[in-house]
PDB file of N, CA and C in Angstrom:
ATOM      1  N   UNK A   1      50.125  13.048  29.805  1.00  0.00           N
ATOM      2  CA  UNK A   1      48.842  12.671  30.339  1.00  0.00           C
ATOM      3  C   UNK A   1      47.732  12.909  29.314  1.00  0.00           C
ATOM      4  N   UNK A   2      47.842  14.014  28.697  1.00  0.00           N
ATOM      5  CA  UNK A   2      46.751  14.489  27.821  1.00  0.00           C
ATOM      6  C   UNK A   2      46.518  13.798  26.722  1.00  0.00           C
ATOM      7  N   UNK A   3      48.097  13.015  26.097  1.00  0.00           N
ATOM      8  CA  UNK A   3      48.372  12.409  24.992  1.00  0.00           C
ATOM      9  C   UNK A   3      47.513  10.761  25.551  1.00  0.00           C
ATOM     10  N   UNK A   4      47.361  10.632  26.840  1.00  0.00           N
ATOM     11  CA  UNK A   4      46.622   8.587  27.302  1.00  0.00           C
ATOM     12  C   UNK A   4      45.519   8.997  27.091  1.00  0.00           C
ATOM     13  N   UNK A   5      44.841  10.141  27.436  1.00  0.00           N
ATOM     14  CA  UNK A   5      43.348  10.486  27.590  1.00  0.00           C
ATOM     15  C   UNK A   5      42.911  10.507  25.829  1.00  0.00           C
ATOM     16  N   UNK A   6      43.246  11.029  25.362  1.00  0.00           N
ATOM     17  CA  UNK A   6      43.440  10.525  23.816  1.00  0.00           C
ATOM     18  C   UNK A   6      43.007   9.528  23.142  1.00  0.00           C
ATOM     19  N   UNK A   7      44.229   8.575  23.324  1.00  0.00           N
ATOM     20  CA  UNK A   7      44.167   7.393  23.460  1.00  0.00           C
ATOM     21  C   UNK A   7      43.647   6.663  23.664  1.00  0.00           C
ATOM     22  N   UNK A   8      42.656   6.579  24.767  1.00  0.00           N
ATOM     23  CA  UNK A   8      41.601   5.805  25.511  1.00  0.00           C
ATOM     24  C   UNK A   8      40.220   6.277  24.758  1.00  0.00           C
ATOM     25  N   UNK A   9      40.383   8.071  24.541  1.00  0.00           N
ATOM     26  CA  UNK A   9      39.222   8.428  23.870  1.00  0.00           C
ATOM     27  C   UNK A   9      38.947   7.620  22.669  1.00  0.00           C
ATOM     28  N   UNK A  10      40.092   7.768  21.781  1.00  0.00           N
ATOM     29  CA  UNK A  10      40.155   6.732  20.064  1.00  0.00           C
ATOM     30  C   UNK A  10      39.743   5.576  20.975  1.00  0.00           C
ATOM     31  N   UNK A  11      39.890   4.683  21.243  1.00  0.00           N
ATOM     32  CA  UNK A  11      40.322   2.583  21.754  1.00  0.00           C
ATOM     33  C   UNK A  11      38.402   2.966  22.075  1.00  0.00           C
ATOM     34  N   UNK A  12      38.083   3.872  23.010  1.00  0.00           N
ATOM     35  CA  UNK A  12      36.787   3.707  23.439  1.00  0.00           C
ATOM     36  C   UNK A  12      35.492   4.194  22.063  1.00  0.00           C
ATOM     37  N   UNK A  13      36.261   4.579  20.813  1.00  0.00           N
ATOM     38  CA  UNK A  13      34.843   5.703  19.986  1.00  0.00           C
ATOM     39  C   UNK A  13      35.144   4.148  19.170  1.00  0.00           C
ATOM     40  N   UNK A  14      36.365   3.536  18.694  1.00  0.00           N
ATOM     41  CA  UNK A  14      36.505   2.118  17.973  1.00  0.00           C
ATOM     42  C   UNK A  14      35.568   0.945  18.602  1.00  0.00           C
ATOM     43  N   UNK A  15      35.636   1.305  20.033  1.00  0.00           N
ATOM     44  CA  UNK A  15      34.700  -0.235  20.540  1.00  0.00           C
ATOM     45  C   UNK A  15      33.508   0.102  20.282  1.00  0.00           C
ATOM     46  N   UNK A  16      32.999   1.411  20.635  1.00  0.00           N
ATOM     47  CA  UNK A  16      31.274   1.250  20.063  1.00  0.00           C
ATOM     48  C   UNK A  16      30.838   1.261  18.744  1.00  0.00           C
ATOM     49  N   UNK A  17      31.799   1.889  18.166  1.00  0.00           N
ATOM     50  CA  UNK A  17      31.273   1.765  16.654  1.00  0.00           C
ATOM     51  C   UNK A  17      31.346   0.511  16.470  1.00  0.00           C
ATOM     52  N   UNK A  18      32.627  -0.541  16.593  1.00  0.00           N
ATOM     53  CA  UNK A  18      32.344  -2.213  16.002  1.00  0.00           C
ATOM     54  C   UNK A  18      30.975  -2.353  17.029  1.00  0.00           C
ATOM     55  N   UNK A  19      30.875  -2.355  18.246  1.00  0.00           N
ATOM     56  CA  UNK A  19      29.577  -2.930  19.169  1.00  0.00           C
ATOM     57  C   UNK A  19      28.186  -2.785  18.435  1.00  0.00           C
ATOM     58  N   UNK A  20      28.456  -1.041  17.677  1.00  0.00           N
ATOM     59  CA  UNK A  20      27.012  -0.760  17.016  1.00  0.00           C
ATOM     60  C   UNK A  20      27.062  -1.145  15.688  1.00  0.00           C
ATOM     61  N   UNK A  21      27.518  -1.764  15.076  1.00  0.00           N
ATOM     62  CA  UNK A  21      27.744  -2.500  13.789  1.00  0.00           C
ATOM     63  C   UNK A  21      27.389  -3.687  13.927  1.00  0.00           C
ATOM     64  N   UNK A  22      27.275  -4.411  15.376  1.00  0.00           N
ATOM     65  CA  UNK A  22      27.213  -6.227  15.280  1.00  0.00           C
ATOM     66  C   UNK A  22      25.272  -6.003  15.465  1.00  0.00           C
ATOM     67  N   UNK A  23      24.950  -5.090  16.109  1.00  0.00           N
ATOM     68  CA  UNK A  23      23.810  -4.868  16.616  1.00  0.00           C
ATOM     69  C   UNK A  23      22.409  -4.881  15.417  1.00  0.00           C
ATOM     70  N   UNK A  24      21.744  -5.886  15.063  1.00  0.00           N
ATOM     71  CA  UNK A  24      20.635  -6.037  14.255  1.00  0.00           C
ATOM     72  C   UNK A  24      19.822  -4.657  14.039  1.00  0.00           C
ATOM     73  N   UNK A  25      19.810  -4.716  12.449  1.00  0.00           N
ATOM     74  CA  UNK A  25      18.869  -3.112  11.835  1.00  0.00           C
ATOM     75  C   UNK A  25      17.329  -3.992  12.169  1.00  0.00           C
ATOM     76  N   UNK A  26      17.064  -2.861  12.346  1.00  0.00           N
ATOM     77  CA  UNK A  26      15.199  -3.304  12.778  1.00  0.00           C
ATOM     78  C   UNK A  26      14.808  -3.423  10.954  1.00  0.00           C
ATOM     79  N   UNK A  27      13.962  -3.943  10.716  1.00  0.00           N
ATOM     80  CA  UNK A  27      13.009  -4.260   9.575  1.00  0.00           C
ATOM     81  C   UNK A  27      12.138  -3.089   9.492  1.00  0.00           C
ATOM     82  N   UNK A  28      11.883  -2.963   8.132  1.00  0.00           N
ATOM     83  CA  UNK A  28      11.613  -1.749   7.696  1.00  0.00           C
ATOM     84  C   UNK A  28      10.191  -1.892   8.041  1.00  0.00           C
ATOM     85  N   UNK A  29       9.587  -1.211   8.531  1.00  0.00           N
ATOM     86  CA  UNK A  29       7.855  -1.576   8.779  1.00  0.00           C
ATOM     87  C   UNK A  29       6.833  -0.704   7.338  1.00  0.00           C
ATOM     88  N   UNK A  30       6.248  -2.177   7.543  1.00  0.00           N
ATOM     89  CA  UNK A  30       5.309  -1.451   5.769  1.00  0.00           C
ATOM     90  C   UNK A  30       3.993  -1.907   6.636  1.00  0.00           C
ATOM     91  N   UNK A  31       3.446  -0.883   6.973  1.00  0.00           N
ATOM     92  CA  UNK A  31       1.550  -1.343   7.416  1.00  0.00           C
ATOM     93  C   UNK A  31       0.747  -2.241   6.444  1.00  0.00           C
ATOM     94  N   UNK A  32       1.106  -2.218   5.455  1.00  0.00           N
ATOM     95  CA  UNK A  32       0.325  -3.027   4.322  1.00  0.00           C
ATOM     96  C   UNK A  32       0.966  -4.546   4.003  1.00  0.00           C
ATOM     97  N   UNK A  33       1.957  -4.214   4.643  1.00  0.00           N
ATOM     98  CA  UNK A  33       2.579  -6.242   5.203  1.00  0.00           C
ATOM     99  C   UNK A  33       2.590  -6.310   6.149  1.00  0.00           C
ATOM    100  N   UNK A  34       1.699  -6.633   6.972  1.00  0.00           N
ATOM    101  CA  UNK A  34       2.046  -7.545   8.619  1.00  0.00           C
ATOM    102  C   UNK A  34       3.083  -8.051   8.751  1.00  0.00           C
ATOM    103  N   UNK A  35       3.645  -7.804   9.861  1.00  0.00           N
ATOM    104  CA  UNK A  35       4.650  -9.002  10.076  1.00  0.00           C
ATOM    105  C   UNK A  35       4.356 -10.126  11.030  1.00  0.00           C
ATOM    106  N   UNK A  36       4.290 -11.141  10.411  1.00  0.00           N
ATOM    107  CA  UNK A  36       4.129 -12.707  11.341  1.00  0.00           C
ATOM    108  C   UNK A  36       4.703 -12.717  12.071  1.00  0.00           C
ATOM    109  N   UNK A  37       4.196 -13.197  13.500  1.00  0.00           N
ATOM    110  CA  UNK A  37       4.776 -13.172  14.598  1.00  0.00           C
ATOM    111  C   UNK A  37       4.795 -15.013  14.651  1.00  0.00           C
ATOM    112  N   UNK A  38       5.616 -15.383  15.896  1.00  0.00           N
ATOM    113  CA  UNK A  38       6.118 -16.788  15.707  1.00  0.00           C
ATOM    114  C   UNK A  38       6.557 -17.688  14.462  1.00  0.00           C
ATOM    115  N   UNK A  39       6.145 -18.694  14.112  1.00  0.00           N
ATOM    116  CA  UNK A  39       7.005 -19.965  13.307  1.00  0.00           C
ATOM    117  C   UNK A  39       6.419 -19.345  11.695  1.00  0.00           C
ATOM    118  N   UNK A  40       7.366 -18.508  10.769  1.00  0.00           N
ATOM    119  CA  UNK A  40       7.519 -18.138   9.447  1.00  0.00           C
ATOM    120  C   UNK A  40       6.846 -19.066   8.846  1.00  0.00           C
ATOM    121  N   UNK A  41       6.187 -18.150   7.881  1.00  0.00           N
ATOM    122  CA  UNK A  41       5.314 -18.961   6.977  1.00  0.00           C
ATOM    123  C   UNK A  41       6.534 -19.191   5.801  1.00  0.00           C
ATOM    124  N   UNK A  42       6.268 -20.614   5.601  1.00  0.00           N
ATOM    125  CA  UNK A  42       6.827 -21.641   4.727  1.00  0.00           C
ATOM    126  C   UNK A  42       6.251 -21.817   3.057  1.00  0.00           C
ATOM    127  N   UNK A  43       7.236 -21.479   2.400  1.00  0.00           N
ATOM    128  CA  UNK A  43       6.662 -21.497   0.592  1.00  0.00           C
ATOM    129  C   UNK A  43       5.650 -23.015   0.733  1.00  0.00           C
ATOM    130  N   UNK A  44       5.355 -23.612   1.253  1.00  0.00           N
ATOM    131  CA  UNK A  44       4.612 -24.894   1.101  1.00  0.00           C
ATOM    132  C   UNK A  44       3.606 -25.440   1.914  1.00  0.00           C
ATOM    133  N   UNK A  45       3.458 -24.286   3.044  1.00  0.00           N
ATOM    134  CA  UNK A  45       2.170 -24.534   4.203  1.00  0.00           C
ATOM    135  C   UNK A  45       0.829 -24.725   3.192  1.00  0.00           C
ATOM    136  N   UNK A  46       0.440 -25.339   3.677  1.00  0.00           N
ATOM    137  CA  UNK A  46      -1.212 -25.704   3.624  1.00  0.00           C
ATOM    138  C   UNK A  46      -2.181 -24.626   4.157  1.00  0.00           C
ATOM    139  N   UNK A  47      -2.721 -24.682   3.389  1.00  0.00           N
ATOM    140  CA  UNK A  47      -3.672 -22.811   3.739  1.00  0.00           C
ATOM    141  C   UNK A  47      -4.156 -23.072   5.183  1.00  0.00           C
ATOM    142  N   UNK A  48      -4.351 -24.136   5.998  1.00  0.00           N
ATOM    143  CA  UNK A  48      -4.809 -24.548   7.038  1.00  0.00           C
ATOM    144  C   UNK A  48      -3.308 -23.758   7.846  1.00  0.00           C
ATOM    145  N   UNK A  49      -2.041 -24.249   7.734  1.00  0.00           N
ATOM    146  CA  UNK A  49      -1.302 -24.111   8.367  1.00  0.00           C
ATOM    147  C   UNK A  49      -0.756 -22.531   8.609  1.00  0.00           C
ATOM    148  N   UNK A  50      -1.271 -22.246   7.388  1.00  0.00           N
ATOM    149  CA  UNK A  50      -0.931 -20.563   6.521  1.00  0.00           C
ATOM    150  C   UNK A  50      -2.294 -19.438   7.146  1.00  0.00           C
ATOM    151  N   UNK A  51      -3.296 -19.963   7.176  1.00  0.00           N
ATOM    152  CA  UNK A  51      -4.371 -19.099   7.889  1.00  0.00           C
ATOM    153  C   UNK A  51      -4.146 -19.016   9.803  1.00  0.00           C
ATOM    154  N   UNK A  52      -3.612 -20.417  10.118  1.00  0.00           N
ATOM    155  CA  UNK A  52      -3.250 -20.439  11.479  1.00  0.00           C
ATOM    156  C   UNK A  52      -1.806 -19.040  11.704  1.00  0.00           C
ATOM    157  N   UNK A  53      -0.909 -19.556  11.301  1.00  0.00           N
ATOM    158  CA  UNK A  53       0.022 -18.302  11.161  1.00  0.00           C
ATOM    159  C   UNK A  53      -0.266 -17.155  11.011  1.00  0.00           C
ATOM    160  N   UNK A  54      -1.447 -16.942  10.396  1.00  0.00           N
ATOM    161  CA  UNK A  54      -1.846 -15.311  10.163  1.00  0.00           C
ATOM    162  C   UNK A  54      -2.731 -15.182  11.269  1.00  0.00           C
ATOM    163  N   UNK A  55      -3.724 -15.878  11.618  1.00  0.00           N
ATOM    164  CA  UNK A  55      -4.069 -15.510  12.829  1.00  0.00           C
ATOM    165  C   UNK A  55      -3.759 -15.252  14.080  1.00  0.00           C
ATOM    166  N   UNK A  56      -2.739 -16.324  14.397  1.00  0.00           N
ATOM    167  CA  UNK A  56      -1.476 -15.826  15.469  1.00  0.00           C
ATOM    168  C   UNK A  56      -0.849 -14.578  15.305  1.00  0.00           C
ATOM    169  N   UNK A  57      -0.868 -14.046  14.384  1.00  0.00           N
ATOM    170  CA  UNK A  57      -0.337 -12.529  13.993  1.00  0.00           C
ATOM    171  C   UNK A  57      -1.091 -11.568  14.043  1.00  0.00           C
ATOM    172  N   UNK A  58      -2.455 -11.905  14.040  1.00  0.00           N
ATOM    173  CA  UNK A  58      -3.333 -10.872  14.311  1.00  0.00           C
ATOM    174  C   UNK A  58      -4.154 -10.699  13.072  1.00  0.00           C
ATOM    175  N   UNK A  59      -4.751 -11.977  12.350  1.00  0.00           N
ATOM    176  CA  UNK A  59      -5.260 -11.810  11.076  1.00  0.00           C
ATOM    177  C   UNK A  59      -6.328 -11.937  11.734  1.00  0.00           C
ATOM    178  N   UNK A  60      -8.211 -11.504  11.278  1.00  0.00           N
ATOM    179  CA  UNK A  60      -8.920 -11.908  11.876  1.00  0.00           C
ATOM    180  C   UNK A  60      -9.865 -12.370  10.673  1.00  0.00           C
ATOM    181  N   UNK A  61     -11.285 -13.458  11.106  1.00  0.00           N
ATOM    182  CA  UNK A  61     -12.219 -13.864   9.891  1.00  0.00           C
ATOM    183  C   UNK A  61     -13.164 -13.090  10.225  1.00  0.00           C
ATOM    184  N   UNK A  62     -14.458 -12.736   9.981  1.00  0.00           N
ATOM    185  CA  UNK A  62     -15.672 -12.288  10.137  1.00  0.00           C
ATOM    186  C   UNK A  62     -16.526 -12.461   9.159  1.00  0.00           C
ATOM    187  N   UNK A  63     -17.889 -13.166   9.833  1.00  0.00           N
ATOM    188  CA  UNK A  63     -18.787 -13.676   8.256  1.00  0.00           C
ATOM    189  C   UNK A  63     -19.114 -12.380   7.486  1.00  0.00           C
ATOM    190  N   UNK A  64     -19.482 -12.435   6.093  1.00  0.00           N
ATOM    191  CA  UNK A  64     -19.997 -11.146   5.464  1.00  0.00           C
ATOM    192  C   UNK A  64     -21.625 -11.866   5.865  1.00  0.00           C
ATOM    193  N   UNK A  65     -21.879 -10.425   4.662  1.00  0.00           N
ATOM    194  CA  UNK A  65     -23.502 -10.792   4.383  1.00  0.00           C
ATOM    195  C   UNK A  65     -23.873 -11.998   3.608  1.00  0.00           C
ATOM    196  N   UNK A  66     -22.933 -13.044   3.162  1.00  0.00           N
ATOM    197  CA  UNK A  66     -23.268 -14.123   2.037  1.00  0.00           C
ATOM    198  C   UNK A  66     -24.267 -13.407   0.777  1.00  0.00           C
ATOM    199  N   UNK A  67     -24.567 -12.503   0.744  1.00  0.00           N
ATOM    200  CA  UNK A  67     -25.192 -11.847  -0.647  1.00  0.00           C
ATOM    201  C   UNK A  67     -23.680 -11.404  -1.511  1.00  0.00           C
ATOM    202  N   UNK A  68     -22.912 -10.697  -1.209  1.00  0.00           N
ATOM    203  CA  UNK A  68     -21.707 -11.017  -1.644  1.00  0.00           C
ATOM    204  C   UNK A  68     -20.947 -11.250  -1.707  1.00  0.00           C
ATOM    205  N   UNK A  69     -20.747 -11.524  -0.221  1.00  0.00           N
ATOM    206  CA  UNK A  69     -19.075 -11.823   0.399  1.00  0.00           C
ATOM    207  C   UNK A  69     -19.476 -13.097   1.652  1.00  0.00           C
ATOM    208  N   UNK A  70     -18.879 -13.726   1.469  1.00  0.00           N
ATOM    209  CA  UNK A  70     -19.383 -15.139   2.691  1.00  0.00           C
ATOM    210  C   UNK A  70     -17.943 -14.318   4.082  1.00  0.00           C
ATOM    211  N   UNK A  71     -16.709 -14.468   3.680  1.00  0.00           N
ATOM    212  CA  UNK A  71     -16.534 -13.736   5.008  1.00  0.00           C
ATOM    213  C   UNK A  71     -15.537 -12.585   4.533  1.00  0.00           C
ATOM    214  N   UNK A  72     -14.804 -11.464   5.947  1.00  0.00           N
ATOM    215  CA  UNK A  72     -13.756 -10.851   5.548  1.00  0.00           C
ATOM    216  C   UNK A  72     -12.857 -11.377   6.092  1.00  0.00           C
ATOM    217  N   UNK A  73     -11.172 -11.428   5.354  1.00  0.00           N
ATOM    218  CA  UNK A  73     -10.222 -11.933   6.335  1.00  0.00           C
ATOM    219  C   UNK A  73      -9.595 -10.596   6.140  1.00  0.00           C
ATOM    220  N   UNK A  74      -9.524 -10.346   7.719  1.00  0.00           N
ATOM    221  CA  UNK A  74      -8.831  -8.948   8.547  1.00  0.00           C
ATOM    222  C   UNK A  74      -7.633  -9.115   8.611  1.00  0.00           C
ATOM    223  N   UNK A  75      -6.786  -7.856   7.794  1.00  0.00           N
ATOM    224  CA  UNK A  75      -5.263  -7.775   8.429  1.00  0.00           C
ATOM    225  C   UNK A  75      -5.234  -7.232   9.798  1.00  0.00           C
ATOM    226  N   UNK A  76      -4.191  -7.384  11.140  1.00  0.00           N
ATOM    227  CA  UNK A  76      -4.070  -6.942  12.051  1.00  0.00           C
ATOM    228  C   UNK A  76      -4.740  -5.640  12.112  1.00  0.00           C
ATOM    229  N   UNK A  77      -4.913  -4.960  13.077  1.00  0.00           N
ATOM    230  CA  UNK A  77      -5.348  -3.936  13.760  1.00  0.00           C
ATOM    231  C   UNK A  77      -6.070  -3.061  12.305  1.00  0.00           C
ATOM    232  N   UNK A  78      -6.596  -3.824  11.131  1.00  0.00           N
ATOM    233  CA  UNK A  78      -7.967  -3.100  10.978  1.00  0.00           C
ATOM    234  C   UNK A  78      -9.391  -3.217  10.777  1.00  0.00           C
ATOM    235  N   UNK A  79      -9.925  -3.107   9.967  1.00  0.00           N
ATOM    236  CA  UNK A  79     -11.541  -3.037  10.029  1.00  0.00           C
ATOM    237  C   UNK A  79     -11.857  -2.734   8.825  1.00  0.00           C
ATOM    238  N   UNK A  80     -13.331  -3.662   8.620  1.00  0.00           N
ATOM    239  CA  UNK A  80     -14.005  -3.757   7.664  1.00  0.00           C
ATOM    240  C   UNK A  80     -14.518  -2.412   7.074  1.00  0.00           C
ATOM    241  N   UNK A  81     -15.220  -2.046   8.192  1.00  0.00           N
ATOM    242  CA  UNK A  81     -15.929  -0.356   8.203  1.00  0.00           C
ATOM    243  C   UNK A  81     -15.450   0.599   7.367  1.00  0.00           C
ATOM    244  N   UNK A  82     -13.664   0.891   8.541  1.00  0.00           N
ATOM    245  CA  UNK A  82     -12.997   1.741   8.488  1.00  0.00           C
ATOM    246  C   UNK A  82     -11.936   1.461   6.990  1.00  0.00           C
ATOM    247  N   UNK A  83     -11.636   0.394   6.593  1.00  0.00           N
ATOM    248  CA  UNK A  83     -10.538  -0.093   5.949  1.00  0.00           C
ATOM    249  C   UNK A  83     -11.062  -0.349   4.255  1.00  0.00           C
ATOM    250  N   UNK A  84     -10.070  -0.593   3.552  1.00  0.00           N
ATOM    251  CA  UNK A  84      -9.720  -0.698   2.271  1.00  0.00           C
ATOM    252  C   UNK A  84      -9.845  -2.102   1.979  1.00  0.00           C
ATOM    253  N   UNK A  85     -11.128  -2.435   0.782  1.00  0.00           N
ATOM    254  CA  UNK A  85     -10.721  -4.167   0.290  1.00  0.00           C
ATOM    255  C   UNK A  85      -9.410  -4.162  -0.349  1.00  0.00           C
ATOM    256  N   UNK A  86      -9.189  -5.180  -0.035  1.00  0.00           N
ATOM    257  CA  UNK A  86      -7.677  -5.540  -0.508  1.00  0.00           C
ATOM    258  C   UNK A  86      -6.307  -4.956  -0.623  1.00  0.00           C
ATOM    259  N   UNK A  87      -6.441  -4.343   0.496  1.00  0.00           N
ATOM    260  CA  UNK A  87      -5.607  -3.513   1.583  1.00  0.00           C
ATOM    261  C   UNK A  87      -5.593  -3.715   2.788  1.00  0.00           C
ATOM    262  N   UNK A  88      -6.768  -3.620   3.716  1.00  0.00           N
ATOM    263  CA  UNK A  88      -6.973  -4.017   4.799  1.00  0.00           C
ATOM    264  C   UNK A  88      -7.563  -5.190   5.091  1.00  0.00           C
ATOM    265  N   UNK A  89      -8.596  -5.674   4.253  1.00  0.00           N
ATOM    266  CA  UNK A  89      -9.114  -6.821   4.149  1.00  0.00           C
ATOM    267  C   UNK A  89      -9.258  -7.439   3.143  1.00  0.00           C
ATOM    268  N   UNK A  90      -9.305  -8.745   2.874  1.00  0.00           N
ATOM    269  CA  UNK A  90      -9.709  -9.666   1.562  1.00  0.00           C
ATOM    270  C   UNK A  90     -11.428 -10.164   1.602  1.00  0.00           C
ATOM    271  N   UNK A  91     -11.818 -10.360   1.002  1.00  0.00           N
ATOM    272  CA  UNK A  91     -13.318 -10.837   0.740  1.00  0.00           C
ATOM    273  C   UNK A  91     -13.289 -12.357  -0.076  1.00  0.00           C
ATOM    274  N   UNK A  92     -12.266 -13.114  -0.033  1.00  0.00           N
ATOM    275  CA  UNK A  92     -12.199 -14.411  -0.785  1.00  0.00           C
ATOM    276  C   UNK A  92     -10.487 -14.560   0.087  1.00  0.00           C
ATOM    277  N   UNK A  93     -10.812 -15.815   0.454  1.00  0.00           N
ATOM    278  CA  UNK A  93      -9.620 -17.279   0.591  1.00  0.00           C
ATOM    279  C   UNK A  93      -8.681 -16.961  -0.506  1.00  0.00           C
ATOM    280  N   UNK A  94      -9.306 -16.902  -1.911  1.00  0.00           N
ATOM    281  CA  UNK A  94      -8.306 -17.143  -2.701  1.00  0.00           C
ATOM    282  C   UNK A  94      -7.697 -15.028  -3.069  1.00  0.00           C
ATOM    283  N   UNK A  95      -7.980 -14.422  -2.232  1.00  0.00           N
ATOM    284  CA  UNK A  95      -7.168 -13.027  -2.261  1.00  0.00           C
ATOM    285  C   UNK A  95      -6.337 -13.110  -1.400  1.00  0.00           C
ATOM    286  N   UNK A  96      -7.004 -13.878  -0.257  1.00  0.00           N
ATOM    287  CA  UNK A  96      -5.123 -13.823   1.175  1.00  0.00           C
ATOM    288  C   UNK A  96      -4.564 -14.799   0.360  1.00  0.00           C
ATOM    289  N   UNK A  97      -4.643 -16.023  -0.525  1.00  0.00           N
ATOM    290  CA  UNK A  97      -3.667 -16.426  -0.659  1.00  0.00           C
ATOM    291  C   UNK A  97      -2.893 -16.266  -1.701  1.00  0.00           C
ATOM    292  N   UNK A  98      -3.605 -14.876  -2.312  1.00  0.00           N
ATOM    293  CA  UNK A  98      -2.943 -14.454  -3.944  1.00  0.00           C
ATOM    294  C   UNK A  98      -1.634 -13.376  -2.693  1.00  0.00           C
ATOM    295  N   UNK A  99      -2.390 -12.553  -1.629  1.00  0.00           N
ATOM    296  CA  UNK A  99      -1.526 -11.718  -1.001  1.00  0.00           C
ATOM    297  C   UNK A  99      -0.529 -12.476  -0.645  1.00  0.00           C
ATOM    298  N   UNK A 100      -0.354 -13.642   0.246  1.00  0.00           N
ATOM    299  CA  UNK A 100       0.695 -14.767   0.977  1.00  0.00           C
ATOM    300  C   UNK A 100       1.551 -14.993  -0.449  1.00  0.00           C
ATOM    301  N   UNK A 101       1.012 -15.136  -1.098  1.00  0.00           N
ATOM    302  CA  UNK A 101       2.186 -15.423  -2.397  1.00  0.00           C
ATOM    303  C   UNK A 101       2.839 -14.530  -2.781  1.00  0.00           C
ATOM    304  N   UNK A 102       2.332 -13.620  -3.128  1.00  0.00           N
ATOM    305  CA  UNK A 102       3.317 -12.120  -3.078  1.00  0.00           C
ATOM    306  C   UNK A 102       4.148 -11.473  -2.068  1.00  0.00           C
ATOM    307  N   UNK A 103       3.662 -11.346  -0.836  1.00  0.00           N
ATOM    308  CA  UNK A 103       4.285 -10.234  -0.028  1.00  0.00           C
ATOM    309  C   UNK A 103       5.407 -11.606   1.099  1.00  0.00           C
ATOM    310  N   UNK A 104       4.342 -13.149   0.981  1.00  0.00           N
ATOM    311  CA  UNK A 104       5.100 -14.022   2.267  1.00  0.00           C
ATOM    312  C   UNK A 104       5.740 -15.030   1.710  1.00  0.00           C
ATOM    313  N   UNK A 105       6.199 -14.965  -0.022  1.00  0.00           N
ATOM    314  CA  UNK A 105       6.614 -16.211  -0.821  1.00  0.00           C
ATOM    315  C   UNK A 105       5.665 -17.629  -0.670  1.00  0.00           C
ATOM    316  N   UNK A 106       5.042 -17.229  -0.521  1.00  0.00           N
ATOM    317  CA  UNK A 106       4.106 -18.438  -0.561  1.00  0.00           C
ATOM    318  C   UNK A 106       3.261 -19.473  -1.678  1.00  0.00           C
ATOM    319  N   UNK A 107       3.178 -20.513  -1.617  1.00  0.00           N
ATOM    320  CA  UNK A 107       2.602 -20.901  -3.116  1.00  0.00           C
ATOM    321  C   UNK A 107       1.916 -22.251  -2.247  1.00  0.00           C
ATOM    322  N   UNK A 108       2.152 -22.411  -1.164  1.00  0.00           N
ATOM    323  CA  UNK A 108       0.713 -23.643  -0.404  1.00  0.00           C
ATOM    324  C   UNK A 108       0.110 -24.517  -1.328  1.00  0.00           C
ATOM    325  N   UNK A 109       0.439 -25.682  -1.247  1.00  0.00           N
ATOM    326  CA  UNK A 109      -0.389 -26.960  -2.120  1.00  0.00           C
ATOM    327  C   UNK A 109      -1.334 -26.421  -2.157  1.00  0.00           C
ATOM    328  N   UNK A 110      -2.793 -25.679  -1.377  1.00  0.00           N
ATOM    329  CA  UNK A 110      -3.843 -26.008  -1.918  1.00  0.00           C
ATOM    330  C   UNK A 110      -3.752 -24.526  -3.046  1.00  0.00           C
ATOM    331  N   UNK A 111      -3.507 -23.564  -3.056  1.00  0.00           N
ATOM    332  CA  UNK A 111      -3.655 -22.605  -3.937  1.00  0.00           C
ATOM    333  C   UNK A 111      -3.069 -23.564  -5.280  1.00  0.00           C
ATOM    334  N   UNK A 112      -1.522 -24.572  -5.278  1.00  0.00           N
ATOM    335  CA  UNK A 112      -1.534 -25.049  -6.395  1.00  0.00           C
ATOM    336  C   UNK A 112      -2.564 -25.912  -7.046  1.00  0.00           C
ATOM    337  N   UNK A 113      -3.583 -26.555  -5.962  1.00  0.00           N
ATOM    338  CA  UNK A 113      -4.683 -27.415  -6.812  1.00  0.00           C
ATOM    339  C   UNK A 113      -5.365 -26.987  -6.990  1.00  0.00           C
ATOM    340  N   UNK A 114      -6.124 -25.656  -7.005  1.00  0.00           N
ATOM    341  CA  UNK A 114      -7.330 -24.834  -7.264  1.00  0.00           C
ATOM    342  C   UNK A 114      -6.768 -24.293  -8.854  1.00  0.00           C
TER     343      UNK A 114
END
């Protein structure tokens, strides 16, 4: 009897280990890369299509003062105030899309015609 109980113990520690092996590793979370939520930004979106995606994710715009900055574009959950240029926020179009090229493979027709 002692020798089935065994038995069943091994057959049952084999099924969860393969079960917890098929089971997806979570993504490593880096606060300083958002992660896009819905339809992946594409090496070839159009900054139109590429600013929509980040905003669905929680990117936000806000005008500056136009004395030096016309607007900020906000990474998710931070702030101008509280936060880091070019860390938390960009102060130029062409810094989210220097960031999208680095961190989201991105290279968007219009960054190639500028």
């Amino acid at each position: 009897h002692q020798q089935n109980t065994k038995n069943e113990e091994r057959a049952t520690s084999r099924k969860k280990t393969r079960t917890e092996k098929q089971q997806p590793q979570p993504e490593p979370h880096n606060s300083l890369v958002p992660k896009v939520l819905g339809t992946p930004i594409q090496r070839n979106d159009e900054w139109e299509i590429l600013w929509d995606k980040l905003r669905y994710s929680g990117w936000t715009c806000k005008m500056g003062s136009g004395l030096m900055t016309d607007y900020y574009y906000i990474k998710p959950d931070k702030d101008v105030k509280t936060g880091s240029a070019g860390t938390d926020y960009f102060t130029s179009k062409e810094d989210v899309m220097e960031f999208a090229a680095t961190f989201y493979n991105w290279s968007g027709s219009a960054r190639n015609s500028q």
